[in-house]
C-alpha atoms as a PDB file:
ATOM      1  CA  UNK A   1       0.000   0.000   0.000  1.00  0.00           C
ATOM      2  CA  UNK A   2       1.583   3.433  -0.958  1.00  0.00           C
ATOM      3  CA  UNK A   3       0.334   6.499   1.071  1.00  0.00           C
ATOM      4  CA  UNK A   4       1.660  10.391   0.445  1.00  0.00           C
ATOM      5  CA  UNK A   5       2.162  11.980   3.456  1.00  0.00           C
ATOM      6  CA  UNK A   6      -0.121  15.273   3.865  1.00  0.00           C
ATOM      7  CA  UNK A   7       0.850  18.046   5.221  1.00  0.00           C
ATOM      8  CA  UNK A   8      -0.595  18.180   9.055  1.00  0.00           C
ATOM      9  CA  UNK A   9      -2.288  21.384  10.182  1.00  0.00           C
ATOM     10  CA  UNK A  10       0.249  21.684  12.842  1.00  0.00           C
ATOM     11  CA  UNK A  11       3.972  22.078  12.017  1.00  0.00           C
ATOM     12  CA  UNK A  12       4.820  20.603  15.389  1.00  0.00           C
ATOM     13  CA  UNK A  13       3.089  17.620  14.134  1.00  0.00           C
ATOM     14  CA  UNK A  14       5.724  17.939  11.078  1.00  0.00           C
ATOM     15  CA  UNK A  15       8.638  18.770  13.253  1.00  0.00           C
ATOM     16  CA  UNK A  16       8.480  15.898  14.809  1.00  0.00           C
ATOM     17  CA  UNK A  17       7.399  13.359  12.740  1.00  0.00           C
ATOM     18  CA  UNK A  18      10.605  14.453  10.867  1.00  0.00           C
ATOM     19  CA  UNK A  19      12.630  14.408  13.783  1.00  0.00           C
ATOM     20  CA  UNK A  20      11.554  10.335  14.089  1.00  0.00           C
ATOM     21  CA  UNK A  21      12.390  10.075  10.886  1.00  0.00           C
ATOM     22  CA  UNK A  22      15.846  11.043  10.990  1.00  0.00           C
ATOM     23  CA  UNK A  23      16.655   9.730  14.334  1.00  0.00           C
ATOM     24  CA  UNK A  24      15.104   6.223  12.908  1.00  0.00           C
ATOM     25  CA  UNK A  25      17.689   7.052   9.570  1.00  0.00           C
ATOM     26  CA  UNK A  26      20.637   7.078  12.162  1.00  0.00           C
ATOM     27  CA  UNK A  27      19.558   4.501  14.573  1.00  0.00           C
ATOM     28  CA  UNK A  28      19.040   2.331  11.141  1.00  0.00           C
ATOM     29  CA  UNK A  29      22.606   3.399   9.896  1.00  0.00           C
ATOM     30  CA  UNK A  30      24.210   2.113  13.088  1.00  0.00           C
ATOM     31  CA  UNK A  31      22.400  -1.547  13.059  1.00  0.00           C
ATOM     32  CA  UNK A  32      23.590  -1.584   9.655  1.00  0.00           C
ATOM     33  CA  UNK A  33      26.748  -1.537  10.247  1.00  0.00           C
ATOM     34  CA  UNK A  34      26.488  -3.334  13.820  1.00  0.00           C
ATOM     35  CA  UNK A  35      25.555  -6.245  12.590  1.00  0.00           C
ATOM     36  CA  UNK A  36      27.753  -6.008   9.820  1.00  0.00           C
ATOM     37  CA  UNK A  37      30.142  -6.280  11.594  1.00  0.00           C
ATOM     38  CA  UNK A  38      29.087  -9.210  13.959  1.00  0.00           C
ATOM     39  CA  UNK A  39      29.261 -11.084  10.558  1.00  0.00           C
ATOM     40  CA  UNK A  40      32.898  -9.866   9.626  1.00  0.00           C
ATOM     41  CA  UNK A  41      33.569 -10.910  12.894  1.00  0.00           C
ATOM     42  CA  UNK A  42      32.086 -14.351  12.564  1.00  0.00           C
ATOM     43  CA  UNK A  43      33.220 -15.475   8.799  1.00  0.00           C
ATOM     44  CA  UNK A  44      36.605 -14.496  10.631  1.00  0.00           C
ATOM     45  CA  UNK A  45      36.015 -17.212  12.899  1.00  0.00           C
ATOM     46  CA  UNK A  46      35.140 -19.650  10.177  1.00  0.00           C
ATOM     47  CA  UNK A  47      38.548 -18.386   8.212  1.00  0.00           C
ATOM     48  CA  UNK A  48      40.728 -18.383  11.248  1.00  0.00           C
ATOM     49  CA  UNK A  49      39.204 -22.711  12.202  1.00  0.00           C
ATOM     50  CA  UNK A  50      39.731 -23.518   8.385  1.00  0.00           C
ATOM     51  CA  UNK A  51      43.594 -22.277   8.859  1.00  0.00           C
ATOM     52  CA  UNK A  52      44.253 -23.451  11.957  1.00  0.00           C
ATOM     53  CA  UNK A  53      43.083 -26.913  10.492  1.00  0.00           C
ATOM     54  CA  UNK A  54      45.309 -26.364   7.487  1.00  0.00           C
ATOM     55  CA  UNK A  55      48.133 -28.981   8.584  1.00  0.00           C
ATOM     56  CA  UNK A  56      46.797 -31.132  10.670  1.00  0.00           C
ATOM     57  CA  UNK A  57      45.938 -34.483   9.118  1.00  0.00           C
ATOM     58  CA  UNK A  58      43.549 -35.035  11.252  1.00  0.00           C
ATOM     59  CA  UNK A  59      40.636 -33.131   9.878  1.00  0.00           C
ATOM     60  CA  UNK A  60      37.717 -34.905   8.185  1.00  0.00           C
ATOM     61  CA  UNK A  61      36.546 -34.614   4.784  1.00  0.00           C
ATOM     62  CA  UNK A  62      32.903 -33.220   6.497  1.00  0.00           C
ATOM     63  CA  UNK A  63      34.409 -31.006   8.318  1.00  0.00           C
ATOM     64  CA  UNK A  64      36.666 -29.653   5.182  1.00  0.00           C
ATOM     65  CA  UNK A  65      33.176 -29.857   3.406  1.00  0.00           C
ATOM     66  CA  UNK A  66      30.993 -29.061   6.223  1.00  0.00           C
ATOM     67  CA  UNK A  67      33.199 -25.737   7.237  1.00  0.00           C
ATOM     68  CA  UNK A  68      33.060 -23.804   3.577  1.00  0.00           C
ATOM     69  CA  UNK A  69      29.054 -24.778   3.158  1.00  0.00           C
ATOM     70  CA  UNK A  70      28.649 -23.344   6.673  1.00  0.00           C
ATOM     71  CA  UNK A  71      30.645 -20.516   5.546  1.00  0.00           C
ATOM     72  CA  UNK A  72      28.925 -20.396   2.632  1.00  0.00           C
ATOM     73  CA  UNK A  73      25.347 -20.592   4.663  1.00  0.00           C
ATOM     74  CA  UNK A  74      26.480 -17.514   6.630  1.00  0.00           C
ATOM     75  CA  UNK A  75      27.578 -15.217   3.762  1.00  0.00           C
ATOM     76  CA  UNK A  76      23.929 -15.667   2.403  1.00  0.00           C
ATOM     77  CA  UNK A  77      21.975 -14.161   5.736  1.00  0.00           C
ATOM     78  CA  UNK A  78      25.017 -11.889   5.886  1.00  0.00           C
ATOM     79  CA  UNK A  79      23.929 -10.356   2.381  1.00  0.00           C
ATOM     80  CA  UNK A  80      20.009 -10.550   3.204  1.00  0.00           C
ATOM     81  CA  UNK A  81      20.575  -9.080   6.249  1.00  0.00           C
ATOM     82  CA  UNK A  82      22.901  -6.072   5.048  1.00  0.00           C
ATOM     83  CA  UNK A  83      20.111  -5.842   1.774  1.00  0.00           C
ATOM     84  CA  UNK A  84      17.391  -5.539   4.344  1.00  0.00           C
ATOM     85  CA  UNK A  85      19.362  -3.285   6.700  1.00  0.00           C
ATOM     86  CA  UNK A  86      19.855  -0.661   3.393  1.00  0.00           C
ATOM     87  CA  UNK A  87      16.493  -0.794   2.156  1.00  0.00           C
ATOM     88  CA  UNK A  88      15.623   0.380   5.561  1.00  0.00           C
ATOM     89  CA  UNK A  89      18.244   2.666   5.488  1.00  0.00           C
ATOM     90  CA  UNK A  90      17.159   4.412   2.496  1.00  0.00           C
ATOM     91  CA  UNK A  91      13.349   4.504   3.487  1.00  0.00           C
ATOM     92  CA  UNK A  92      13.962   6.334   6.757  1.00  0.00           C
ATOM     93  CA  UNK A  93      16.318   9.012   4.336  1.00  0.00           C
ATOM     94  CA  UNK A  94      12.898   9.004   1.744  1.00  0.00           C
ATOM     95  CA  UNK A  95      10.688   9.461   4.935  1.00  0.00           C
ATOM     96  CA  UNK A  96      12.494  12.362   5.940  1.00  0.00           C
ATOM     97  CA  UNK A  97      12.525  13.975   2.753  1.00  0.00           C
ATOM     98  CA  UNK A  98       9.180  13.329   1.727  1.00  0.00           C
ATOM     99  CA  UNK A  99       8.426  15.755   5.476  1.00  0.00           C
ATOM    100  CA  UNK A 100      10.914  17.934   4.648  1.00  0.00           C
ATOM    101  CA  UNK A 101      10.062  18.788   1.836  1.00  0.00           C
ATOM    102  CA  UNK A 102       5.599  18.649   2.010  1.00  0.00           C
ATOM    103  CA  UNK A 103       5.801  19.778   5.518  1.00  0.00           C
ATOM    104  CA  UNK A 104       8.663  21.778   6.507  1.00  0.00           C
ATOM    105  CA  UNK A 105       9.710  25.582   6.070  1.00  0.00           C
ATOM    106  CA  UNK A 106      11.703  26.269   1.824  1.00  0.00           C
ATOM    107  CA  UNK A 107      14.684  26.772   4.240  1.00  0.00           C
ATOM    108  CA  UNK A 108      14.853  23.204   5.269  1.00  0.00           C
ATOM    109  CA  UNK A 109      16.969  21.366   2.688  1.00  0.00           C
ATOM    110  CA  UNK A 110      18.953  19.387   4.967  1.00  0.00           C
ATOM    111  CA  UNK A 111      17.801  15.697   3.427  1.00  0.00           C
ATOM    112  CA  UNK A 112      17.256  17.221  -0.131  1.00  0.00           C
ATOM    113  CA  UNK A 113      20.380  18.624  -0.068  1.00  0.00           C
ATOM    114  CA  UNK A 114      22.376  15.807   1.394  1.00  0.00           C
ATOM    115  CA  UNK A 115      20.685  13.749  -2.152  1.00  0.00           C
ATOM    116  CA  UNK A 116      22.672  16.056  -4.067  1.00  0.00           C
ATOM    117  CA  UNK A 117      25.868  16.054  -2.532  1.00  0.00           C
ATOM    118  CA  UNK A 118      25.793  12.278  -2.796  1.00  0.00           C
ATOM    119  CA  UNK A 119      24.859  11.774  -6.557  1.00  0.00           C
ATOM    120  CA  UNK A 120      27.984  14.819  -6.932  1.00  0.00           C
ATOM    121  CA  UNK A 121      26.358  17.961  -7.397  1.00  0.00           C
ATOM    122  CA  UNK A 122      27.185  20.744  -5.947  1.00  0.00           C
ATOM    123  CA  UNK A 123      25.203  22.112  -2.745  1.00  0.00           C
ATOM    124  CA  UNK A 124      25.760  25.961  -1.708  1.00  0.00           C
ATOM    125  CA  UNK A 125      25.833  26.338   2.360  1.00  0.00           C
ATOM    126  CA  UNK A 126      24.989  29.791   3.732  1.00  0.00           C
ATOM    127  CA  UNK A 127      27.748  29.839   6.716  1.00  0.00           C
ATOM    128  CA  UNK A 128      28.780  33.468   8.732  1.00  0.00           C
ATOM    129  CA  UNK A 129      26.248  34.722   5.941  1.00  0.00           C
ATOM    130  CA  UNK A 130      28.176  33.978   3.375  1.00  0.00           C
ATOM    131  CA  UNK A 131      27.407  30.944   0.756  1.00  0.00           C
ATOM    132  CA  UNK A 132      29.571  28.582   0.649  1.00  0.00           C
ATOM    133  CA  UNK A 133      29.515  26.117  -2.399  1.00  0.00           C
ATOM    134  CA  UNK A 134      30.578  22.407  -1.831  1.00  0.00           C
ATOM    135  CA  UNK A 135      31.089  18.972  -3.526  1.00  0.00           C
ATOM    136  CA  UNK A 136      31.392  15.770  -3.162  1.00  0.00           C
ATOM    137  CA  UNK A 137      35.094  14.441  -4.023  1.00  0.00           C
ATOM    138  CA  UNK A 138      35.368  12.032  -6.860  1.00  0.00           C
ATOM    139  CA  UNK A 139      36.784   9.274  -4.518  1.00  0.00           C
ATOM    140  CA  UNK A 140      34.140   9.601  -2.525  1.00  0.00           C
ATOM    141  CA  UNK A 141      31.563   9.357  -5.211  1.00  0.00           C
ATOM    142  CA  UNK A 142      33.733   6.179  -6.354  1.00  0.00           C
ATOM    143  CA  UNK A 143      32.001   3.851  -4.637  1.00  0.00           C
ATOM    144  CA  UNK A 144      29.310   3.444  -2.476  1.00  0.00           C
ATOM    145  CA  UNK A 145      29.287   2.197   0.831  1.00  0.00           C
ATOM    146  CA  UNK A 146      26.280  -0.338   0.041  1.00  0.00           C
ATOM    147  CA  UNK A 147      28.698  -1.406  -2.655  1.00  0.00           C
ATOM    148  CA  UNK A 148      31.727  -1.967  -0.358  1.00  0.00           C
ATOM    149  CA  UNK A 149      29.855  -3.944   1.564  1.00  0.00           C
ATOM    150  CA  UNK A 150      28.532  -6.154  -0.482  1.00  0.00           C
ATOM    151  CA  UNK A 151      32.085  -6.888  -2.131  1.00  0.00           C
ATOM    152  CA  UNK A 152      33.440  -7.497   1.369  1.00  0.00           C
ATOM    153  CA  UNK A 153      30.797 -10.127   1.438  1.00  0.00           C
ATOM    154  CA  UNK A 154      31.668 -11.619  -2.203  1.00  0.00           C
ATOM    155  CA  UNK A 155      35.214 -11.836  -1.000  1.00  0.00           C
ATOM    156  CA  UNK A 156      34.330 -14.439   1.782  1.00  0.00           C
ATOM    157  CA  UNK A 157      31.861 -16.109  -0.329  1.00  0.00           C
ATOM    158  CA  UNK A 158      34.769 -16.479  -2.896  1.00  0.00           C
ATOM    159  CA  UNK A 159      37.230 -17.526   0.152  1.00  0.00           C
ATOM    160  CA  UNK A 160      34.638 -20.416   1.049  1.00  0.00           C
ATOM    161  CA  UNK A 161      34.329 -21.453  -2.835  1.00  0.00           C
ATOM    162  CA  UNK A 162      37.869 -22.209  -3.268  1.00  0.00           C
ATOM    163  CA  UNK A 163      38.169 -23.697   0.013  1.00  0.00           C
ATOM    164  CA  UNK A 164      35.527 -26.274  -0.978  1.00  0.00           C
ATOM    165  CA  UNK A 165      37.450 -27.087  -4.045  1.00  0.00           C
ATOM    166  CA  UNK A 166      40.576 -27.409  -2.252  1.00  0.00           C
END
């Protein structure tokens, strides 16, 4: 179901309905990259068994199987959960902008503006009175983090794909 958000009588209302919005953009941003993290942490793990096992002639041919597809298993939630974590990322940016820009005062650009600077364009900052024009780098703009992520997460997959044909 797709609803547009009307303006509400009272720009409290708006105020802070976009102040949930942003703080639920942040808050979003941070389990993002929490549990991110709690998966680099644990296909670490799985890396740091599989060489540890390396020499020993001991190890089983399930567990040099089992290991990689486990590996393997955990890359795959790792990407659905990063996926889902920037899809709700971006929604709580939308959310704010879609206030911002039905509800709030023309001087309010922070969201619309912050669009902008991403995609490279030049955004002009009124600081001490004075505008101040500013742009993304081109390194920067290179790559996005979404993208970095999900290459981190390709690497390990990879990893765990030769390891099973080892």
């Amino acid at each position: 179901m797709s609803e547009s958000v009307t303006p509400p009588a009272n720009p409290t209302d708006a105020q802070v309905g976009y102040q949930v919005a942003v703080s639920l953009w942040v808050s979003e941003g941070n389990l993002v990259w929490a549990k991110f993290n709690a998966f680099l942490v644990a296909n670490s793990i799985v890396l740091a068994i599989y060489g540890l096992t390396l020499g020993s002639a001991k190890v089983s041919g399930a567990f040099a199987v089992g290991l990689p597809i486990a590996g393997l298993l955990l890359c795959l939630v790792w990407w659905m959960q990063t996926k889902r974590g920037f899809d709700y990322f971006t929604y709580w940016i939308l959310a704010a902008r879609e206030l911002e820009e039905a509800a709030l005062s023309a001087q309010v650009k922070t969201v619309a503006r912050g669009g902008s600077f991403g995609s490279g364009e030049s955004v002009s900052l009124t600081i001490d009175g004075k505008a101040r024009s500013l742009r993304m780098s081109r390194v920067s703009r290179a790559i996005k983090a979404s993208v970095g992520a999900y290459a981190v997460i390709v690497v390990f997959a990879a990893l765990y794909v030769v390891m099973l044909f080892d």
